[in-house]
N, C-alpha and C. Protein backbone atom coordinates (compact mmCIF):
# COMPACT_ATOMS: atom_id res chain seq x y z
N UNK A 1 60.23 50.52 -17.54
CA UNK A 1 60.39 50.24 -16.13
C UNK A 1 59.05 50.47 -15.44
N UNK A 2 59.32 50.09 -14.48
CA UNK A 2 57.50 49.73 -13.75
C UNK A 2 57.44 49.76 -12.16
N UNK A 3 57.39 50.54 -11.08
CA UNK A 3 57.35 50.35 -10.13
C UNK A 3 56.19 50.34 -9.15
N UNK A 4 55.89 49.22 -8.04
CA UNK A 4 55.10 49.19 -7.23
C UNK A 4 55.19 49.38 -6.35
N UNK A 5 55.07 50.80 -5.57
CA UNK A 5 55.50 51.41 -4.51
C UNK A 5 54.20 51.89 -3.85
N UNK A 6 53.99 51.75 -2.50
CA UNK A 6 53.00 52.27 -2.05
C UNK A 6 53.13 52.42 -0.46
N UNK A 7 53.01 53.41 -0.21
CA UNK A 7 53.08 54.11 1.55
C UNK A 7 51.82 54.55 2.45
N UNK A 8 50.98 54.20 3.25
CA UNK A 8 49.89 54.97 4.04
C UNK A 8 50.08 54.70 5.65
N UNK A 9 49.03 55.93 5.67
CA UNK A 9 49.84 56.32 7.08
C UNK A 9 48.02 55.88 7.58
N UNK A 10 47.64 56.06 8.50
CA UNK A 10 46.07 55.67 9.37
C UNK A 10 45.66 54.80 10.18
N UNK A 11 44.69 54.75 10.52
CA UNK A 11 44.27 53.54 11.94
C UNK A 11 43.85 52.28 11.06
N UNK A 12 44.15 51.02 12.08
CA UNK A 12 44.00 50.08 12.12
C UNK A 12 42.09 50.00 12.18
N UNK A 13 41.36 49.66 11.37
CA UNK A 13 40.40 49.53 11.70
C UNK A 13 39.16 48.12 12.11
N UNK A 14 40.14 47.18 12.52
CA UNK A 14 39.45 46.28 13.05
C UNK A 14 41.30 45.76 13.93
N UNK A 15 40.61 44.81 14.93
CA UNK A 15 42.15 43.77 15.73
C UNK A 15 42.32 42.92 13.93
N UNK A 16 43.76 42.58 13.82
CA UNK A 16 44.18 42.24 13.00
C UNK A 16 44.22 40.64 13.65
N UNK A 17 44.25 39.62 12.13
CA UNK A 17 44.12 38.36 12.22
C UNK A 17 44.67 37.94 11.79
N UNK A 18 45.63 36.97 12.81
CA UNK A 18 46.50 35.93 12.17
C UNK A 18 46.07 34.26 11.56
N UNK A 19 46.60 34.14 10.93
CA UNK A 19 46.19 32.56 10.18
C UNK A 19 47.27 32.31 9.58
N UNK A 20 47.08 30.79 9.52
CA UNK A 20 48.18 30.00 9.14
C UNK A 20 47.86 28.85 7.81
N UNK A 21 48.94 29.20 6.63
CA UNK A 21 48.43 28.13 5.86
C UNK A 21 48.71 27.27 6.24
N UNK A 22 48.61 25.93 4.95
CA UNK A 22 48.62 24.18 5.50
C UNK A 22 50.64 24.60 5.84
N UNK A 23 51.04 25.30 5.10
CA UNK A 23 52.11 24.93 5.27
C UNK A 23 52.85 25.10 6.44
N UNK A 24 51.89 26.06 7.00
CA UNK A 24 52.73 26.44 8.58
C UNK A 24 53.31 28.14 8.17
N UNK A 25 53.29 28.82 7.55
CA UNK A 25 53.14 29.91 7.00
C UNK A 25 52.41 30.92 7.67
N UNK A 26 52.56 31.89 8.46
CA UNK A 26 51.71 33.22 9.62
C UNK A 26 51.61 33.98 8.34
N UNK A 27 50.11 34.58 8.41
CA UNK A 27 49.60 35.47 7.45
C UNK A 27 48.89 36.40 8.67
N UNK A 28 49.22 37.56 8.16
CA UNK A 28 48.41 38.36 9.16
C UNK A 28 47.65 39.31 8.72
N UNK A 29 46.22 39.56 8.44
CA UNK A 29 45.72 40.39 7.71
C UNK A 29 44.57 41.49 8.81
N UNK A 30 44.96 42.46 7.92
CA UNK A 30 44.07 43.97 8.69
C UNK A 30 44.24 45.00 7.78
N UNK A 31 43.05 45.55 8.51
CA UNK A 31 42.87 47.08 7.25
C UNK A 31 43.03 48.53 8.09
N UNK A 32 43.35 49.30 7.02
CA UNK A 32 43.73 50.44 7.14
C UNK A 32 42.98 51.66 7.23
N UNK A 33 42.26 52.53 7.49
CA UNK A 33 41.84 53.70 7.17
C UNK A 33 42.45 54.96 6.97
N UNK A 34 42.09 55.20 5.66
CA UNK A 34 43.31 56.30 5.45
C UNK A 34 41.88 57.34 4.56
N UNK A 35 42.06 58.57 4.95
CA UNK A 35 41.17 59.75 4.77
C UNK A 35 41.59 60.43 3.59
N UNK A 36 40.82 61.38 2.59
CA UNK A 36 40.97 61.67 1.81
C UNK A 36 40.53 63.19 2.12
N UNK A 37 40.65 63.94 2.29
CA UNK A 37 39.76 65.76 2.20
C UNK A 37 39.00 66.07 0.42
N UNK A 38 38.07 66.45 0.47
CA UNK A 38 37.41 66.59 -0.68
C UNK A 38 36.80 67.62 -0.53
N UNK A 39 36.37 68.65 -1.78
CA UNK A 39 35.66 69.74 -1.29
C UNK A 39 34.42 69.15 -2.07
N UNK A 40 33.05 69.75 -1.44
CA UNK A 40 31.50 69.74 -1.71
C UNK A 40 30.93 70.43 -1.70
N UNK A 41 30.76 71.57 -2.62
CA UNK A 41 29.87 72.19 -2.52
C UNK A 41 30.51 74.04 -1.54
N UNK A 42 31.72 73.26 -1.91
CA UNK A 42 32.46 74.66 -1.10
C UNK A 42 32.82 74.63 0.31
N UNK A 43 32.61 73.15 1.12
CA UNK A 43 32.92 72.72 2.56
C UNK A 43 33.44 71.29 2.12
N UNK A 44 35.04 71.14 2.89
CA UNK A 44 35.68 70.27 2.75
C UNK A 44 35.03 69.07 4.11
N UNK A 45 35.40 68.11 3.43
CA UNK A 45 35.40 66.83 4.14
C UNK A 45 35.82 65.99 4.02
N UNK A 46 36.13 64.79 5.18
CA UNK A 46 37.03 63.77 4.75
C UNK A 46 36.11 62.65 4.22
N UNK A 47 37.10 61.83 3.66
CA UNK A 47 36.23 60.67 3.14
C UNK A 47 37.07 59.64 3.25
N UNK A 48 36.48 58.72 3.76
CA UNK A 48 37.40 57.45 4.29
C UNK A 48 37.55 56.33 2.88
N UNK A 49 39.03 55.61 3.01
CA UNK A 49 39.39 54.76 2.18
C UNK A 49 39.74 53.66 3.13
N UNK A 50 39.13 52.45 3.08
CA UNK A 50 40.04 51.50 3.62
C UNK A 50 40.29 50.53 2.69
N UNK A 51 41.60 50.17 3.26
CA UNK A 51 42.44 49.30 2.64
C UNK A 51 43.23 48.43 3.26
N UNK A 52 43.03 46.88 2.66
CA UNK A 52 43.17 45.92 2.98
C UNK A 52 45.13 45.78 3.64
N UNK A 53 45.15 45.21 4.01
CA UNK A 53 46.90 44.86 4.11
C UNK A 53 46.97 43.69 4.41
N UNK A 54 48.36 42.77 4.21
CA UNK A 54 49.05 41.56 4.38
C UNK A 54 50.40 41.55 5.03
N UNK A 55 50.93 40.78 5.88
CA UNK A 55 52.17 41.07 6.39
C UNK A 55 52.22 39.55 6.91
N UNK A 56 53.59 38.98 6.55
CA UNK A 56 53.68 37.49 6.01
C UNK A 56 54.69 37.00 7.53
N UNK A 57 54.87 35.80 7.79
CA UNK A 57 55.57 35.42 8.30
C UNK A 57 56.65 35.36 9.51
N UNK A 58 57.20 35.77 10.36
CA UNK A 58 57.44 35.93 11.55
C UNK A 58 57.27 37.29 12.08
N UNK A 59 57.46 38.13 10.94
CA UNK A 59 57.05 39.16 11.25
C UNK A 59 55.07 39.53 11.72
N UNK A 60 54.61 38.54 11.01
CA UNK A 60 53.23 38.53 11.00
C UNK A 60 52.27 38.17 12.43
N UNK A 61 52.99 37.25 12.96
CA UNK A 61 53.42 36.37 14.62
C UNK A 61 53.47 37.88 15.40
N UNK A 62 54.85 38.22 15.48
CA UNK A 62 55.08 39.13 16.32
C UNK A 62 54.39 40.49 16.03
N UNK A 63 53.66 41.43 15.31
CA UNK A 63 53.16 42.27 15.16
C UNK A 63 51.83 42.48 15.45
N UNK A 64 51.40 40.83 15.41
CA UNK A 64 49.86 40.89 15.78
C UNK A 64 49.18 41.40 17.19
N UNK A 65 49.68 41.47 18.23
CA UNK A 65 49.55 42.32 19.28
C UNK A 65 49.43 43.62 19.55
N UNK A 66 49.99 44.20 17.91
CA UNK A 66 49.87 45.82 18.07
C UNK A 66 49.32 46.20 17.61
N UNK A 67 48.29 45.27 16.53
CA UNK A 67 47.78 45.84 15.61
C UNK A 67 46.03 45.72 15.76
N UNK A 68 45.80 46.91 16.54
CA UNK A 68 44.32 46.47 17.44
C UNK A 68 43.59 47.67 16.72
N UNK A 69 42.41 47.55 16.76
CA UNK A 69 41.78 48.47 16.00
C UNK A 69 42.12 49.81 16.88
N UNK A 70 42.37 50.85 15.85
CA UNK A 70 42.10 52.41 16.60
C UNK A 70 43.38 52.86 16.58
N UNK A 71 44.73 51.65 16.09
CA UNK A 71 45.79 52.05 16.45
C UNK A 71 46.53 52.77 14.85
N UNK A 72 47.36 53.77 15.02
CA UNK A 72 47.59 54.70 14.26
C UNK A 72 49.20 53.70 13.79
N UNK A 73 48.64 53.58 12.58
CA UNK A 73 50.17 52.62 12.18
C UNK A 73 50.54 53.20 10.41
N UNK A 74 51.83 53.21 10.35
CA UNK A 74 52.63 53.93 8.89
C UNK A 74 52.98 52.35 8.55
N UNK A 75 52.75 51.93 7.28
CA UNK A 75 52.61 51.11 6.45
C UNK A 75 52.94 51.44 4.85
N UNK A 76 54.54 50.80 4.28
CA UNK A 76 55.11 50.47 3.24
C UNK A 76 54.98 49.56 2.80
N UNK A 77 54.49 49.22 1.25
CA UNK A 77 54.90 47.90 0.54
C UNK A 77 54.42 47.99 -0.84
N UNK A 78 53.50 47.04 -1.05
CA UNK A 78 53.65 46.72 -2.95
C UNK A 78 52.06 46.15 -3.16
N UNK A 79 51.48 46.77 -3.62
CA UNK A 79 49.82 46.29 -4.35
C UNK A 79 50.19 45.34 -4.78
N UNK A 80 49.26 44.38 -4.59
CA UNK A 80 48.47 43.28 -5.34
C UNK A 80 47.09 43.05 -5.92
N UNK A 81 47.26 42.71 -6.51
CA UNK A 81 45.75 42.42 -7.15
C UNK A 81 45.39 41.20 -7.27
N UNK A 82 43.44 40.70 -6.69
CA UNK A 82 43.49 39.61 -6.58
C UNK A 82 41.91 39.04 -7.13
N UNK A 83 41.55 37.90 -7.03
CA UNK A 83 40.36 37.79 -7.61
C UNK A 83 39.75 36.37 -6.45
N UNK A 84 38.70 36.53 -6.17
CA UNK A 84 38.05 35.40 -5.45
C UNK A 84 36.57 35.19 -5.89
N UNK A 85 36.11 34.39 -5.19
CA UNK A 85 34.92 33.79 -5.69
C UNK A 85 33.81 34.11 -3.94
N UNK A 86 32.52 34.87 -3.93
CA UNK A 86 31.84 35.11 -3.07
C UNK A 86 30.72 33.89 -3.19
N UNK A 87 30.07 33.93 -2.01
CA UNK A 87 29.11 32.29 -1.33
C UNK A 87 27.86 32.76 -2.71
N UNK A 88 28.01 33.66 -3.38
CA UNK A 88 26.60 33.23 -4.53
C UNK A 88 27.59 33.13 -5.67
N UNK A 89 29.07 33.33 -5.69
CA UNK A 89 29.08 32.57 -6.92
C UNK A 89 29.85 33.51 -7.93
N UNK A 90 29.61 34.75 -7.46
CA UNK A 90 30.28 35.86 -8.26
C UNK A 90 31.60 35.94 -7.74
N UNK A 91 32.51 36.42 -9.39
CA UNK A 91 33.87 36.73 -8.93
C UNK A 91 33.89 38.09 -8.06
N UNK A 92 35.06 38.40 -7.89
CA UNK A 92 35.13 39.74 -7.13
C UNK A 92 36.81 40.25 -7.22
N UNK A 93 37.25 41.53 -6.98
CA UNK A 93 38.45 41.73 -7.63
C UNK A 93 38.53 42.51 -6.56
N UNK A 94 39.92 42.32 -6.15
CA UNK A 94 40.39 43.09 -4.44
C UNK A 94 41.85 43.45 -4.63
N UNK A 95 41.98 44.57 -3.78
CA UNK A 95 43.90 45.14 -4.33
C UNK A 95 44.14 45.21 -2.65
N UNK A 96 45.38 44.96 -2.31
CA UNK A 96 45.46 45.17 -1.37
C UNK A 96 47.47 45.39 -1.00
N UNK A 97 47.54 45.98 0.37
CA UNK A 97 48.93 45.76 0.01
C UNK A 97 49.96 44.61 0.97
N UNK A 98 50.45 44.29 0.14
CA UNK A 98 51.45 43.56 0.56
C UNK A 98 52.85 44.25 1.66
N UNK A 99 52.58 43.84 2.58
CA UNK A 99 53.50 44.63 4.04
C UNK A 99 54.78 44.52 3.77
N UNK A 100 56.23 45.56 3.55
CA UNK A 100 57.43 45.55 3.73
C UNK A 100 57.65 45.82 5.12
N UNK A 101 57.55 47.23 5.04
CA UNK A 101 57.92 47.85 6.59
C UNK A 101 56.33 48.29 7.46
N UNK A 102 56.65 48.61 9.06
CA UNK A 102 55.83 48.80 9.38
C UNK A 102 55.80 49.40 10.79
N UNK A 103 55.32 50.34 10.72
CA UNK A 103 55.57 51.35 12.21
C UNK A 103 54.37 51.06 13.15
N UNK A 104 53.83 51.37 14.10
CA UNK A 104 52.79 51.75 15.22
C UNK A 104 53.41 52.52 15.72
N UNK A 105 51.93 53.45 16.15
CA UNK A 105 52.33 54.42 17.69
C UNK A 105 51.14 54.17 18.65
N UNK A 106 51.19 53.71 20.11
CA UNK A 106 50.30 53.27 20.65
C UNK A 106 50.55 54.68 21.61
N UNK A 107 49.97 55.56 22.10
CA UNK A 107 50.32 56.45 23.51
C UNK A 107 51.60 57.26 23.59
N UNK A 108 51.38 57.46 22.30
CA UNK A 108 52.97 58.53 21.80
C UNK A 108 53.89 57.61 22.17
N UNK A 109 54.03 56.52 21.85
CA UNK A 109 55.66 55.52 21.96
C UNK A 109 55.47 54.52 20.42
N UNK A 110 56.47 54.52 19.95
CA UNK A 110 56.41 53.80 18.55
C UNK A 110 56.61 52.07 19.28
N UNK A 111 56.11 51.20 18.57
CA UNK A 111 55.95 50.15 19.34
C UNK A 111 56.19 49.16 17.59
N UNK A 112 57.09 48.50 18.27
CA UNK A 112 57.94 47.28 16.79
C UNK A 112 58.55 46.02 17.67
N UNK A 113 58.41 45.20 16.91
CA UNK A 113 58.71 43.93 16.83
C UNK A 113 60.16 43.35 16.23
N UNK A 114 60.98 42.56 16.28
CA UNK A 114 61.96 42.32 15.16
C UNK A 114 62.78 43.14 14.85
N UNK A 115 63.04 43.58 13.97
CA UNK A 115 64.22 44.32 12.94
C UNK A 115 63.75 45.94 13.68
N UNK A 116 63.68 46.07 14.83
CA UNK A 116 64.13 47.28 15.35
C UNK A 116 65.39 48.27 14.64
N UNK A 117 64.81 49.87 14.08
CA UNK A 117 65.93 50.52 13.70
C UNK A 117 65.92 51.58 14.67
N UNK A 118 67.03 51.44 15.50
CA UNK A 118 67.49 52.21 16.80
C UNK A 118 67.12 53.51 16.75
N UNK A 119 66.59 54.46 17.60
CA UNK A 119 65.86 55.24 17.53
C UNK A 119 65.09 56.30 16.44
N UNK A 120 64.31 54.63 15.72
CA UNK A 120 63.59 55.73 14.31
C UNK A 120 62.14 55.74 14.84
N UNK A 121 62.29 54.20 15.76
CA UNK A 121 60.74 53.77 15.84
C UNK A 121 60.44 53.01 14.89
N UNK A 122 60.78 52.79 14.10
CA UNK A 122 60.59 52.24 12.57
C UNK A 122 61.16 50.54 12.43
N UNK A 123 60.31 50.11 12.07
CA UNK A 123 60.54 48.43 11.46
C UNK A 123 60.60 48.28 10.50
N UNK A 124 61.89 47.36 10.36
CA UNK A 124 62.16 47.27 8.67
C UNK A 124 62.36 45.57 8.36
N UNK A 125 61.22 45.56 7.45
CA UNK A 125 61.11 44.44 7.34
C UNK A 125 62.48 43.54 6.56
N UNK A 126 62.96 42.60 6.66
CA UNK A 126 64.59 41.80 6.41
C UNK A 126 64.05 40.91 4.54
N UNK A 127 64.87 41.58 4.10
CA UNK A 127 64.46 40.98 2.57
C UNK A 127 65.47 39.57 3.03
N UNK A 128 64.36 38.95 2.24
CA UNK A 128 64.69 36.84 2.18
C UNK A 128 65.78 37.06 1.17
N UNK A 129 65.77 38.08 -0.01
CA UNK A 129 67.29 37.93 -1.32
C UNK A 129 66.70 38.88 -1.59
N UNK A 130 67.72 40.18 -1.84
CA UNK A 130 67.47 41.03 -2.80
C UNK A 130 67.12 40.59 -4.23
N UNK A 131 66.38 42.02 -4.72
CA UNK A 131 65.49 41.59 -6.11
C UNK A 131 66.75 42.34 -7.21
N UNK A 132 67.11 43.03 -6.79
CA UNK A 132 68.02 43.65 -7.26
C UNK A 132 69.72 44.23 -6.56
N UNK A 133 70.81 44.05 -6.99
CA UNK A 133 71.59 44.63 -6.76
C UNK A 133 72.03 45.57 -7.25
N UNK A 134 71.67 47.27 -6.27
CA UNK A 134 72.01 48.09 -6.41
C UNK A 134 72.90 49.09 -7.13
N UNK A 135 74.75 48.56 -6.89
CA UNK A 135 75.27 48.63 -6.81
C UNK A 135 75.62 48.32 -8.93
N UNK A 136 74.47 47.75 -9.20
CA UNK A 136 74.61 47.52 -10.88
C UNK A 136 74.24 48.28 -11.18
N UNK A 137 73.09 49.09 -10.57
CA UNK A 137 72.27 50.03 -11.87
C UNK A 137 72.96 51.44 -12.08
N UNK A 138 72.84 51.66 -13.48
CA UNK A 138 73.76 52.80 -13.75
C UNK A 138 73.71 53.73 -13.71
N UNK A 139 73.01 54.30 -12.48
CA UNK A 139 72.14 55.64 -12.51
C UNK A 139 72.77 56.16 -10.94
């Protein structure tokens, strides 16, 4: 068994961008900063990670307004791994995550779009078909 689970909590570090494929498809992409504490030398410090994110389709539309740089947003979903080609020619290999759920807090108020869950603050993104039914596994 094999699971791709992944949760971070941190600021938005650029306004997030929406685009649309040929097909008419909202892609909305922005990155994350999420801190690490490390010790050096016997004095801790943080060290920044950013990381890419994706968040697909109507949800992608309506979220893009909140997602401005500086803003402190909790972010669930599933790595990907990907490969592209840069303007000299070299491949390049990028992981990033793929958006389920997705919170903001703008001014101490949780701020969501869509699939509002009544006072969690919390957005939950609406599965298109479960991948699995629950209710089978024997555990």
């Amino acid at each position: 068994m094999s699971i791709n689970s992944v949760t971070i909590s941190g600021r938005v570090t650029r306004d997030a961008e929406l685009r649309t494929t040929a097909s008419g498809n909202a892609i909305l992409g922005f990155s994350v900063a999420v801190n690490d504490r490390i010790n050096e030398g016997g004095e801790w410090k943080d060290r920044p990670n950013y990381i890419d994110c994706k968040l697909f389709g109507k949800r992608a539309e309506s979220m893009e307004r909140y997602l401005t740089k500086g803003t402190q947003v909790f972010v669930a979903g599933k790595l990907r791994q990907g490969t592209w080609t840069d303007k000299t020619g070299a491949k390049r290999n990028t992981i990033e995550v793929i958006v389920e759920d997705i919170d903001t807090a703008r001014g101490g108020e949780s701020q969501t779009e869509g699939g509002y869950i009544a006072g969690s603050g919390a957005y939950r993104a609406p599965q298109a078909e479960p991948e699995t039914a629950y209710e089978d596994i024997p555990f």
